[in-house]
Protein backbone atom coordinates (compact mmCIF):
# COMPACT_ATOMS: atom_id res chain seq x y z
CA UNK A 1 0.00 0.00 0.00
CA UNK A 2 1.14 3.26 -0.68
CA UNK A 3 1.77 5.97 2.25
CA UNK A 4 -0.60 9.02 1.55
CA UNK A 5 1.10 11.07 3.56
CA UNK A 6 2.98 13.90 2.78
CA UNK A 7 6.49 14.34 3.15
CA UNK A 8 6.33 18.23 2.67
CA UNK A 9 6.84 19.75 6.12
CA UNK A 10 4.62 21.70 7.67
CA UNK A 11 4.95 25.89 7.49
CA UNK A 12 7.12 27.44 9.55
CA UNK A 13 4.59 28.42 12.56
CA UNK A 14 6.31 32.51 12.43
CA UNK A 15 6.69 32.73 9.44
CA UNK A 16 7.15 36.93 9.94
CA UNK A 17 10.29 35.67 11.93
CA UNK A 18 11.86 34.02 8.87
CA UNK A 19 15.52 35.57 8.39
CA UNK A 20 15.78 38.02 5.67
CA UNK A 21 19.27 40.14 4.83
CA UNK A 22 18.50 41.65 1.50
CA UNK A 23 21.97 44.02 1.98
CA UNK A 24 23.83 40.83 2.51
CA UNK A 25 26.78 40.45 4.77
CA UNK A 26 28.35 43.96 5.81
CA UNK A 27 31.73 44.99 7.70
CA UNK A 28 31.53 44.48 11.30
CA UNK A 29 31.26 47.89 13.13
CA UNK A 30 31.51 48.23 17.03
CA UNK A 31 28.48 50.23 18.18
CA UNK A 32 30.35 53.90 19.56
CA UNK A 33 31.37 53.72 22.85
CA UNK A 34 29.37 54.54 25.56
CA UNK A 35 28.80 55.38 29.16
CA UNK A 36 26.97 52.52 30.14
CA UNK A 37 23.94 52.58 32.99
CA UNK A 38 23.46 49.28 34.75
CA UNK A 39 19.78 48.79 35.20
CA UNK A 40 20.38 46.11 37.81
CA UNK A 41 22.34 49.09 39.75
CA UNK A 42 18.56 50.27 40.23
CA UNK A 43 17.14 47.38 41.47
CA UNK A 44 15.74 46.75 44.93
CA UNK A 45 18.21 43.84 45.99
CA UNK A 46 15.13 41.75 47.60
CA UNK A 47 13.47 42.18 44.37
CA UNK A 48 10.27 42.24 45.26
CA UNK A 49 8.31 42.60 42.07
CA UNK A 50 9.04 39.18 40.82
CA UNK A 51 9.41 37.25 43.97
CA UNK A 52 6.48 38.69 45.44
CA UNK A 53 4.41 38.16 42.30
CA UNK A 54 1.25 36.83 43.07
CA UNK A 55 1.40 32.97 41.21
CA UNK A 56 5.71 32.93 41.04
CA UNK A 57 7.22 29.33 41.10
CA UNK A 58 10.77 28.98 40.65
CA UNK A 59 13.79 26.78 41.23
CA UNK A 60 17.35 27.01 40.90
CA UNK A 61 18.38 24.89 38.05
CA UNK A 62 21.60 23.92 39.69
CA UNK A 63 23.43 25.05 43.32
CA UNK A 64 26.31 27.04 40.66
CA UNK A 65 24.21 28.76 37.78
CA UNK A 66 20.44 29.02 36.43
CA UNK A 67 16.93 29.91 37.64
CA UNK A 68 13.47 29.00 35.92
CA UNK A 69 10.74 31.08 36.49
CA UNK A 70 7.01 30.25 36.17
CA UNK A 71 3.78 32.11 36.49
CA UNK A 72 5.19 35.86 35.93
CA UNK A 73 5.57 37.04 32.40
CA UNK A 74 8.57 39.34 31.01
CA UNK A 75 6.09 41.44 28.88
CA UNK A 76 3.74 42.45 31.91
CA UNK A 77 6.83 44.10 34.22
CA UNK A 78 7.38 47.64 34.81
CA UNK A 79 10.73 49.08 34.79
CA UNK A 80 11.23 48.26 38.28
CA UNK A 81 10.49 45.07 37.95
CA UNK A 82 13.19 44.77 34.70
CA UNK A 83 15.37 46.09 36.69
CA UNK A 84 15.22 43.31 38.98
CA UNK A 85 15.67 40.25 35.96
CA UNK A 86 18.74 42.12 35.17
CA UNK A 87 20.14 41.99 38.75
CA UNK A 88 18.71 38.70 38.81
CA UNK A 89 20.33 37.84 36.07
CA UNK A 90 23.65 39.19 37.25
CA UNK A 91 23.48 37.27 40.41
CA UNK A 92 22.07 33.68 38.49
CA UNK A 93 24.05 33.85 35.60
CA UNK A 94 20.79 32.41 33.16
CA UNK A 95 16.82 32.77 34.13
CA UNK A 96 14.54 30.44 32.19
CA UNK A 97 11.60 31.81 31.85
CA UNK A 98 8.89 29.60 30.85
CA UNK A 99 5.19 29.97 29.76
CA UNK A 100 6.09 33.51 28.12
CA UNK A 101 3.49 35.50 25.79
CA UNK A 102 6.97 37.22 24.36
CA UNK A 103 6.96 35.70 20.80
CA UNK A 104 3.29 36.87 20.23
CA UNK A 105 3.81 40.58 21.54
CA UNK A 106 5.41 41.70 18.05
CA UNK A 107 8.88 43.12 16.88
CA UNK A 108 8.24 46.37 18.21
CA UNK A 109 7.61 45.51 21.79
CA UNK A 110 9.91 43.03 21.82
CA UNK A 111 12.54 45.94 20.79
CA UNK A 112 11.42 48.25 22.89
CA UNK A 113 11.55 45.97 26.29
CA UNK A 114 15.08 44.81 25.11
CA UNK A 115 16.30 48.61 25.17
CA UNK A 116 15.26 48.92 28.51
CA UNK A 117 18.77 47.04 29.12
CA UNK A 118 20.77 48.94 26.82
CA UNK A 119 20.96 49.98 23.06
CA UNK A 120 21.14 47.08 20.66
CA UNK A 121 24.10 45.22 18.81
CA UNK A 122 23.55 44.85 15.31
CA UNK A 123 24.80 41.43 13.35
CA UNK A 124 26.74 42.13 10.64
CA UNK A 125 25.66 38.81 8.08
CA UNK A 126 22.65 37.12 10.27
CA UNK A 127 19.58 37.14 9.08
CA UNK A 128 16.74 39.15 10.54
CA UNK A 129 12.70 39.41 10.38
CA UNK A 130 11.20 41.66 7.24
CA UNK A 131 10.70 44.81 8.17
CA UNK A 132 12.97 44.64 11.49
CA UNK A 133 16.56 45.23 11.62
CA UNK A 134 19.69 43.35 12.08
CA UNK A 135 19.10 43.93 15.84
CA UNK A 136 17.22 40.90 15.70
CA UNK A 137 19.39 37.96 15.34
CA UNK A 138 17.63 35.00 13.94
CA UNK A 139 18.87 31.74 14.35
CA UNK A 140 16.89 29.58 11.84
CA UNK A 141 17.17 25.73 10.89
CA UNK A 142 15.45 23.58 8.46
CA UNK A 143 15.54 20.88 5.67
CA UNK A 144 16.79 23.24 2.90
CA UNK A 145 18.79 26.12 4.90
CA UNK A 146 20.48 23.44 7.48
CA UNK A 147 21.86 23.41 10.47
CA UNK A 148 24.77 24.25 12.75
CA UNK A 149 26.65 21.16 11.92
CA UNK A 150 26.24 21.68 7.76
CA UNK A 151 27.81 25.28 8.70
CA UNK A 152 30.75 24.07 10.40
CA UNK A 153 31.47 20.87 8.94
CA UNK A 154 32.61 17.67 9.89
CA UNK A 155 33.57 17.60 13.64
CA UNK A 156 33.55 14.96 16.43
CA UNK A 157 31.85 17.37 18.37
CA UNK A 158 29.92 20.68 17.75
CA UNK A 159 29.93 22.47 21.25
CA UNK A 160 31.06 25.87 20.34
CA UNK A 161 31.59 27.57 23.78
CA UNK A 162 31.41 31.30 23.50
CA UNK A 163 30.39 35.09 24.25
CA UNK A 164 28.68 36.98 21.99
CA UNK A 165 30.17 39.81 20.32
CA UNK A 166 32.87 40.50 22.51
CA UNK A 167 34.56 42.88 20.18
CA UNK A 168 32.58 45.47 20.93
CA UNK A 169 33.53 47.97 22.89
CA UNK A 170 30.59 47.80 25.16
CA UNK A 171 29.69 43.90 24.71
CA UNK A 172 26.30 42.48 25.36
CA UNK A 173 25.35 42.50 28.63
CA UNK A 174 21.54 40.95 29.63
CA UNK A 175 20.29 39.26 26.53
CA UNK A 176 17.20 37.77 25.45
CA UNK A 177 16.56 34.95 23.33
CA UNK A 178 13.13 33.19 22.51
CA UNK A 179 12.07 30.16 20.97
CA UNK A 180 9.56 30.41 17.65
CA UNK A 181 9.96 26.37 16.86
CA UNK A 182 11.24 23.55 18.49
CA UNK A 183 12.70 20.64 15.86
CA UNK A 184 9.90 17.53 16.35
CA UNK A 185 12.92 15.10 16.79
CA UNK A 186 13.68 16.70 20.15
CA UNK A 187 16.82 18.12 21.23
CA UNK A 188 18.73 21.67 20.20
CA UNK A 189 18.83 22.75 24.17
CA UNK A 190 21.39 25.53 25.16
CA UNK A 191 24.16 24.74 27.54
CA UNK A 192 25.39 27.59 29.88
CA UNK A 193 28.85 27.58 31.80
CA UNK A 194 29.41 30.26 35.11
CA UNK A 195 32.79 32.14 34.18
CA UNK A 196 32.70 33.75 37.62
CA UNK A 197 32.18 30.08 39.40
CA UNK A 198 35.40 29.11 36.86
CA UNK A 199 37.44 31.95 37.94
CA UNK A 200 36.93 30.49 41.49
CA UNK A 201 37.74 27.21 40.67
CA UNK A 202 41.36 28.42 39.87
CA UNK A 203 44.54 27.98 42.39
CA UNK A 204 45.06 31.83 44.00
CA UNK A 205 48.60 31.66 42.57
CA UNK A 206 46.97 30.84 39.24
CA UNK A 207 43.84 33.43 39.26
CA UNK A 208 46.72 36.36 40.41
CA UNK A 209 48.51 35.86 36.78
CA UNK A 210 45.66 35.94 34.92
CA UNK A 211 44.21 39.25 36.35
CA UNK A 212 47.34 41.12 34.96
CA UNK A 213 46.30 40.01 31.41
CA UNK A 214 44.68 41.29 28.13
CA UNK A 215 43.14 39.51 25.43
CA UNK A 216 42.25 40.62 21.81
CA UNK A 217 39.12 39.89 20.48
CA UNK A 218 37.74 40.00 16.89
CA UNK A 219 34.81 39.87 14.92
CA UNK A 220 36.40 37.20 12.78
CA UNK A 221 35.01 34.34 15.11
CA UNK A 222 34.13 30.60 13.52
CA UNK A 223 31.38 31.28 12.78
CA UNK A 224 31.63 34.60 10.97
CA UNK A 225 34.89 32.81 8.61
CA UNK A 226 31.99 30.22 8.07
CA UNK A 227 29.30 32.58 6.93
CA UNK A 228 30.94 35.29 4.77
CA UNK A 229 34.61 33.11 4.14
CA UNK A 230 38.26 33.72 5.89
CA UNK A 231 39.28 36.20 3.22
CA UNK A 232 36.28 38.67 3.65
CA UNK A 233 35.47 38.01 7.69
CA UNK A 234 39.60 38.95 8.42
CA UNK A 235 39.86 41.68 6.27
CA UNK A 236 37.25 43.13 7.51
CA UNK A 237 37.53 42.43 11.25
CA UNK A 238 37.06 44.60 14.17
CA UNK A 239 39.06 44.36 16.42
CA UNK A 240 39.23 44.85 20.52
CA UNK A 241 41.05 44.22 23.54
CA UNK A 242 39.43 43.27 26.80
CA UNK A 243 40.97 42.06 30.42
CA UNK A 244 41.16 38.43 30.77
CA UNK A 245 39.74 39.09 34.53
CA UNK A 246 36.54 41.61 34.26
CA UNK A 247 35.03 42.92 37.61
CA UNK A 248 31.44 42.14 37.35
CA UNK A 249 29.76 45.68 36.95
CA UNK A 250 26.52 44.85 39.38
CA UNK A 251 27.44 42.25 41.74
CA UNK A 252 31.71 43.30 41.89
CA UNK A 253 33.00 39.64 41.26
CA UNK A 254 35.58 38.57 39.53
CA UNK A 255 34.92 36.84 36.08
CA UNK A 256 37.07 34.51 33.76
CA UNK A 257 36.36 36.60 30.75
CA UNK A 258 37.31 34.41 28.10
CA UNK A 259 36.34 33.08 25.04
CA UNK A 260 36.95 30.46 22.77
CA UNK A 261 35.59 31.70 19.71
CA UNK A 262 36.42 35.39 19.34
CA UNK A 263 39.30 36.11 22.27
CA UNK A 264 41.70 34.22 20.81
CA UNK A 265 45.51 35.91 21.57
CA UNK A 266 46.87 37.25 24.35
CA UNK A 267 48.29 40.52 24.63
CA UNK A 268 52.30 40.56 24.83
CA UNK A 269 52.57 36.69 24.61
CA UNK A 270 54.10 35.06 21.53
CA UNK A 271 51.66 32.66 19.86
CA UNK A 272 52.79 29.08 21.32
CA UNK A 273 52.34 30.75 24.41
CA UNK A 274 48.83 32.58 24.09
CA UNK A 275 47.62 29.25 22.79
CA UNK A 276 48.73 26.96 25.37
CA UNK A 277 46.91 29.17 27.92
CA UNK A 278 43.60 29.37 26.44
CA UNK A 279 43.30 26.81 25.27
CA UNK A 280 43.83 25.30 29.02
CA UNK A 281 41.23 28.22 29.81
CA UNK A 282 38.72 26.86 27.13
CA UNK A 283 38.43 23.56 28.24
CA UNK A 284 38.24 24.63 32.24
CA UNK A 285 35.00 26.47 31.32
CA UNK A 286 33.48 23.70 29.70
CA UNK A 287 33.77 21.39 33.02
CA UNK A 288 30.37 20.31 34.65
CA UNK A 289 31.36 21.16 37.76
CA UNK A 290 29.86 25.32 37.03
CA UNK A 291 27.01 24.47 34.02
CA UNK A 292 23.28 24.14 33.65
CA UNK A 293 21.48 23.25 30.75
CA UNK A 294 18.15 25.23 29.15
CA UNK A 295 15.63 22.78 27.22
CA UNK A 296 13.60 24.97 25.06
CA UNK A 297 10.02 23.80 26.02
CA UNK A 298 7.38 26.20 24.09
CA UNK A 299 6.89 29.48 24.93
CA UNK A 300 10.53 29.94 26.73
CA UNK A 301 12.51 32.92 27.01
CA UNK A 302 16.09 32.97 28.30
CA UNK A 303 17.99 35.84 29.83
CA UNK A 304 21.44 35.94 30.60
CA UNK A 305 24.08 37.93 31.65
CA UNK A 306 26.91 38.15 29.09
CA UNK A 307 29.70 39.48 31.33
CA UNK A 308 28.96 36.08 33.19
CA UNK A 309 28.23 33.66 31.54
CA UNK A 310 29.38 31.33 28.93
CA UNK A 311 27.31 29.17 26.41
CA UNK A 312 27.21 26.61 23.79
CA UNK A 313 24.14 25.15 20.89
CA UNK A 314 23.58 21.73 21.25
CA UNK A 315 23.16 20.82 17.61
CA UNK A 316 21.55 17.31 18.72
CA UNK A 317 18.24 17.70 16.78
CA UNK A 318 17.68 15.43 13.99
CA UNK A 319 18.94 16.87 10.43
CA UNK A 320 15.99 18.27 8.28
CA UNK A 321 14.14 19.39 11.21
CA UNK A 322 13.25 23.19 11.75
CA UNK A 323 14.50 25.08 14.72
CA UNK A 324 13.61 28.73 14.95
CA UNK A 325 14.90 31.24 17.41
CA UNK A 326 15.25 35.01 18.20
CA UNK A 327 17.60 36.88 20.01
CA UNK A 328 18.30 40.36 21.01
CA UNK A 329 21.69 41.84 22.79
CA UNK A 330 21.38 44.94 24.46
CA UNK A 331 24.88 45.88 25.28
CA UNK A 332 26.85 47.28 28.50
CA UNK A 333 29.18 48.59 29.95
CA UNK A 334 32.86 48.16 28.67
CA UNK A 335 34.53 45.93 31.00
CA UNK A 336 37.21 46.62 33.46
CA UNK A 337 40.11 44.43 34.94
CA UNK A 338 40.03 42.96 38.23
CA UNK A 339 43.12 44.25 40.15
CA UNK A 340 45.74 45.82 37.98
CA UNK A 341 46.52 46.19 34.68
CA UNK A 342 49.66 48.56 34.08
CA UNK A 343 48.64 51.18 31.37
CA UNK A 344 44.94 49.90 31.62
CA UNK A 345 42.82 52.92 30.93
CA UNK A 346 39.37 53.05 31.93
């Protein structure tokens, strides 16, 4: 007997969130530097509008790093109580906010809570919803576009630990990111590593020679050589240099500001020597002593803080199987070293 059904999949289910980048790929441009205000500075520290919110369940999702939220939505809170998810945030290192009305609210109110937290980096070759800008990032898989693996090729493994945009002057600080579609096989879940709880995890002796270090970041990461090729993505790389050792600018701490996919030399070192110590630094943040995982159930927004926290895709999901996401970076304040840097200037 033959099947009679079809093997067309279904329509995307946001189809207004589709990527789109008529312009194509441009140069990548740091957004001007800026004097950065912390909302989470403004925050109550007992944050009372989400923890006294009449119907709030929540658990941490391990001792380290990650909280998920139920029964408050993002779009409803005041700026008071935004203020508090991005001290929240700060302090957590990932919320997982589930149950969320945020896909349905539209591009413009999704923009316009995002800037709350800071203005907006703009992707330089990601695509981005019609009639939007490139300050939406989408991340988009399917049967004919592919996935994460096609774009990177064959690998043993596809974690791809990371920071976003970390050449900017002023890098992203609390971002949002929202699932549209999850892929029907299951899977594509976001891992998230705590670069403060991996700072501690270092000897004192160790932790003291790192704080006196710089790192240079560019826009040229693995993915962007991917995307637009080596040739075009290096030529036209910004570059920017940012202390291995941030001090957290809401809670104080120190953070292991490092990262695998854009920081990739060290200031003053020769190369043998700038690799062989981050690439020890790469693989301490991935240990599973300081992560927590996010499974994208419908209807979930994450928020994380950027100058904390580490993550990685899980490209698990079955190939030929749509995944659809949105994200949007508001970004912060530049960062500054933990203990001295000679010459560092503010």
């Amino acid at each position: 007997m033959v099947s009679t059904q079809s093997s067309v999949p279904p329509p995307p289910l946001y189809p207004a969130y589709l990527p789109v980048r008529p312009e194509g790929p441009s140069a990548s441009v740091p957004h001007p530097p800026f004097e950065a205000e912390e909302p989470a500075l403004r925050a109550d520290p007992a944050k009372p509008t989400i923890f006294k919110h009449e119907g709030l369940t929540y658990k941490n999702l391990t001792p380290r790093i990650g909280t998920e939220l139920r029964g408050i939505q993002l779009s409803q809170l005041d700026a008071k109580g935004l203020d508090e998810v991005a001290l929240l945030a700060a302090e957590r290192g990932v919320l997982v906010f589930r149950d969320q009305d945020f896909a349905d609210i539209g591009a413009d109110k999704q923009r316009e809570l995002a800037r709350h937290f800071g203005p907006l980096h703009r992707h330089a070759s990601m695509g981005y919803p019609a009639g939007t800008s490139s300050e939406f990032h989408v991340v988009y898989a399917d049967e004919k576009i592919g996935n994460f693996r096609d774009l990177l090729g064959p690998h043993t493994s596809y974690d791809l630990w990371h920071i976003d945009q970390t050449w900017e002057i002023n890098p992203p600080s609390t971002t949002f990111f929202w699932v549209l579609e999850n892929p029907e096989s299951g899977g594509g879940d976001t891992a998230f590593s705590s670069l403060t709880h991996a700072y501690q995890a270092l000897s004192p002796s160790f932790r003291k020679t790192l704080e006196g270090l710089v790192v240079r970041h560019t826009s040229a990461s693995i993915g962007e050589i991917k995307r637009m090729g080596y040739e075009k993505a290096t030529k036209e790389a910004a570059i920017t240099e940012h202390p291995l050792v941030i001090k957290h600018p809401v809670t104080g701490e120190p953070v292991l500001y490092v990262n695998p996919t854009i920081g990739r030399e060290i200031v003053g070192f020769k190369p043998e020597e700038s690799d062989l110590l981050l690439n020890f630094l790469h693989q301490h943040i991935r240990s599973l002593d300081f992560q927590a995982r996010a499974s994208w159930e419908p209807k979930t927004v994450v928020v994380w803080d950027q100058r904390t926290t580490a993550h990685s895709a899980i490209p698990d999901y079955a190939d030929g199987t749509r995944r659809h996401m949105v994200r949007l970076s508001p970004l912060g304040a530049t960062p500054q070293p933990y203990g001295e840097i000679p010459g560092w200037q503010s």
